[in-house]
Protein backbone atom coordinates (compact mmCIF):
# COMPACT_ATOMS: atom_id res chain seq x y z
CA UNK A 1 66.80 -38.23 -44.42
CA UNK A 2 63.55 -36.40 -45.96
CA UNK A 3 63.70 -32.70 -45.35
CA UNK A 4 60.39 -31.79 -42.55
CA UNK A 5 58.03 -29.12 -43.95
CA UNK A 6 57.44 -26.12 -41.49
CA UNK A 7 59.67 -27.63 -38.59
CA UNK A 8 62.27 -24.21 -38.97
CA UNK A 9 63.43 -22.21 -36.26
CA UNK A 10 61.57 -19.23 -37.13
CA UNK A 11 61.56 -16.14 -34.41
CA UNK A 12 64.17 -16.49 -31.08
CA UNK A 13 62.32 -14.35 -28.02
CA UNK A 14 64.15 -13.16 -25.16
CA UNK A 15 62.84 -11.92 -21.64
CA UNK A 16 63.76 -8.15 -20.41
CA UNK A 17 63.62 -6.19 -17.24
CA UNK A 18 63.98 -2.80 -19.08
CA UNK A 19 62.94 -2.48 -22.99
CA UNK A 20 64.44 0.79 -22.97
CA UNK A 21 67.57 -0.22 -21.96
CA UNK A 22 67.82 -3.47 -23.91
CA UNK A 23 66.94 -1.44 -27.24
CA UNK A 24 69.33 1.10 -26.97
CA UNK A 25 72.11 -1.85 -26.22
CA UNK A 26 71.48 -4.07 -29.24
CA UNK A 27 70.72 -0.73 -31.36
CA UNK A 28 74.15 0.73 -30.45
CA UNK A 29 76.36 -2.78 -30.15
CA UNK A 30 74.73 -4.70 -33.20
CA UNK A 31 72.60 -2.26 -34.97
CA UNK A 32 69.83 -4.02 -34.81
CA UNK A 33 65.78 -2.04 -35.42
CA UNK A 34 63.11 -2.51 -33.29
CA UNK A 35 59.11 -2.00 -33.37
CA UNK A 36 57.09 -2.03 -30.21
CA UNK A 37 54.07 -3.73 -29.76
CA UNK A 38 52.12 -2.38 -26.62
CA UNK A 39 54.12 -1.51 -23.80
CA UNK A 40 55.35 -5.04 -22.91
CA UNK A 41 56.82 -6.20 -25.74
CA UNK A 42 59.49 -5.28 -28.63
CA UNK A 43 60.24 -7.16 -31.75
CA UNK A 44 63.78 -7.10 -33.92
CA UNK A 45 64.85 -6.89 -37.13
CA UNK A 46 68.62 -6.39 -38.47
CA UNK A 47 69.96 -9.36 -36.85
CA UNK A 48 70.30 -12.79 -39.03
CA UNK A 49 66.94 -13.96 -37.61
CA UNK A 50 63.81 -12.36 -36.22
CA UNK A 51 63.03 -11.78 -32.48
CA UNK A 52 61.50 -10.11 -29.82
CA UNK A 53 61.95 -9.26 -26.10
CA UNK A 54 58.70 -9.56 -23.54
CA UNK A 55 59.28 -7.48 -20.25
CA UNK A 56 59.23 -9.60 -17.17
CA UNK A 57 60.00 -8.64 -13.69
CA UNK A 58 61.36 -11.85 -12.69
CA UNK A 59 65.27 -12.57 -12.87
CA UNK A 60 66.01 -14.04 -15.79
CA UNK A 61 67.98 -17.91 -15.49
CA UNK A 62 67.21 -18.70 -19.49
CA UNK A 63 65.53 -16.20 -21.33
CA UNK A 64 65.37 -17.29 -24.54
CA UNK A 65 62.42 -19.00 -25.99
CA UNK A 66 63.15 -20.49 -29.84
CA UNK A 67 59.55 -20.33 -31.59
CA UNK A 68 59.22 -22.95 -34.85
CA UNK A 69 56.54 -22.40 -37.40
CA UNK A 70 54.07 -24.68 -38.41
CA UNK A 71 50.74 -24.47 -40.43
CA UNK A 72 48.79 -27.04 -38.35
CA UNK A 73 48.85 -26.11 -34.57
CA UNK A 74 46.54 -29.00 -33.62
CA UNK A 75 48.60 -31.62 -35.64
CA UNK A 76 51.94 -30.63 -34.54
CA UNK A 77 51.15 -30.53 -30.43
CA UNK A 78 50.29 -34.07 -31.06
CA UNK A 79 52.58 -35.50 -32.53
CA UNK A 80 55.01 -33.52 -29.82
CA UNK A 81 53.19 -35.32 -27.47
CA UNK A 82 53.30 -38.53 -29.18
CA UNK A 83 56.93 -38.00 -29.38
CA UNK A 84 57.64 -37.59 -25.53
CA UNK A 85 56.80 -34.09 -25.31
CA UNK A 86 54.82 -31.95 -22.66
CA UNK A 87 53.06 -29.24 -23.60
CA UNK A 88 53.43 -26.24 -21.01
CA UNK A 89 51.40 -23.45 -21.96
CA UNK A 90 48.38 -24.57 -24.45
CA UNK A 91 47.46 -22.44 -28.04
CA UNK A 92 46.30 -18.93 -27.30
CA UNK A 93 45.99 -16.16 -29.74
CA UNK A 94 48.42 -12.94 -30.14
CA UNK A 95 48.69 -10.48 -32.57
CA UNK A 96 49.12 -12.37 -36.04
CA UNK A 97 48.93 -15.51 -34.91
CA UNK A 98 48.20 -18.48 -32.00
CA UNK A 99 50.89 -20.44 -30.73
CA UNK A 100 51.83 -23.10 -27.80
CA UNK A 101 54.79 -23.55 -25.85
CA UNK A 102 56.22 -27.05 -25.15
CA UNK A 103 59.22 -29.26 -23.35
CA UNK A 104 61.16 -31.68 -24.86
CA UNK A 105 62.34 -35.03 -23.45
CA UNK A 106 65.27 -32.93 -21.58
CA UNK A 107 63.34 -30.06 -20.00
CA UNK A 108 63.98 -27.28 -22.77
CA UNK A 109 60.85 -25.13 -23.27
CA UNK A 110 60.15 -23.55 -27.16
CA UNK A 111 57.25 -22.69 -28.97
CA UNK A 112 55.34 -23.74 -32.36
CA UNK A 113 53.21 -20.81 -34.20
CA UNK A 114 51.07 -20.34 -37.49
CA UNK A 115 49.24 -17.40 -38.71
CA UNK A 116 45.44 -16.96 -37.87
């Protein structure tokens, strides 16, 4: 089997009712760092792979989202749709990048990104 260009697991992002508290757990029980971007959102370093947490005020069922990387946003979200996919929340912009969330065939949402 041919290795896939850009298909990696990339960045892992978590929901959070309380920034504050969640940073001072993981800093304390896995020593992770963390830099803040706005209010809403903090991003991690220090733990294997890259993350972030996004404050929501909903209960959290799942609350991780797994985000891949590719360089071609437009070519990817076909072919996920091609594939059997469903594409949930089309490209929009954020800081550094755009990116798109998606299901697969069993229901699981994740998320492809690229650079601007």
């Amino acid at each position: 089997m041919s290795k896939q260009v850009n298909s990696h697991i990339n960045y892992i992002e978590f929901k959070a009712n309380d920034l504050s508290v969640i940073k001072t757990f993981y800093t304390a029980a896995f020593g992770w760092s963390f830099t803040d971007y706005g209010l809403t959102y903090t991003a991690f370093s220090d733990a294997g792979v890259e993350g972030g947490f996004e404050i929501t005020e909903d209960k959290i069922v799942n609350g991780v989202l797994v985000i891949l990387h590719h360089e071609n946003l437009n070519l990817i979200k076909e072919k996920i749709v091609e594939s059997g996919g469903e594409i949930s929340l089309d490209i929009f912009s954020f800081p550094g990048g755009k990116r798109f969330h998606f299901k697969d065939p069993s229901g699981n949402e994740l998320a492809v990104w690229c650079e601007e």
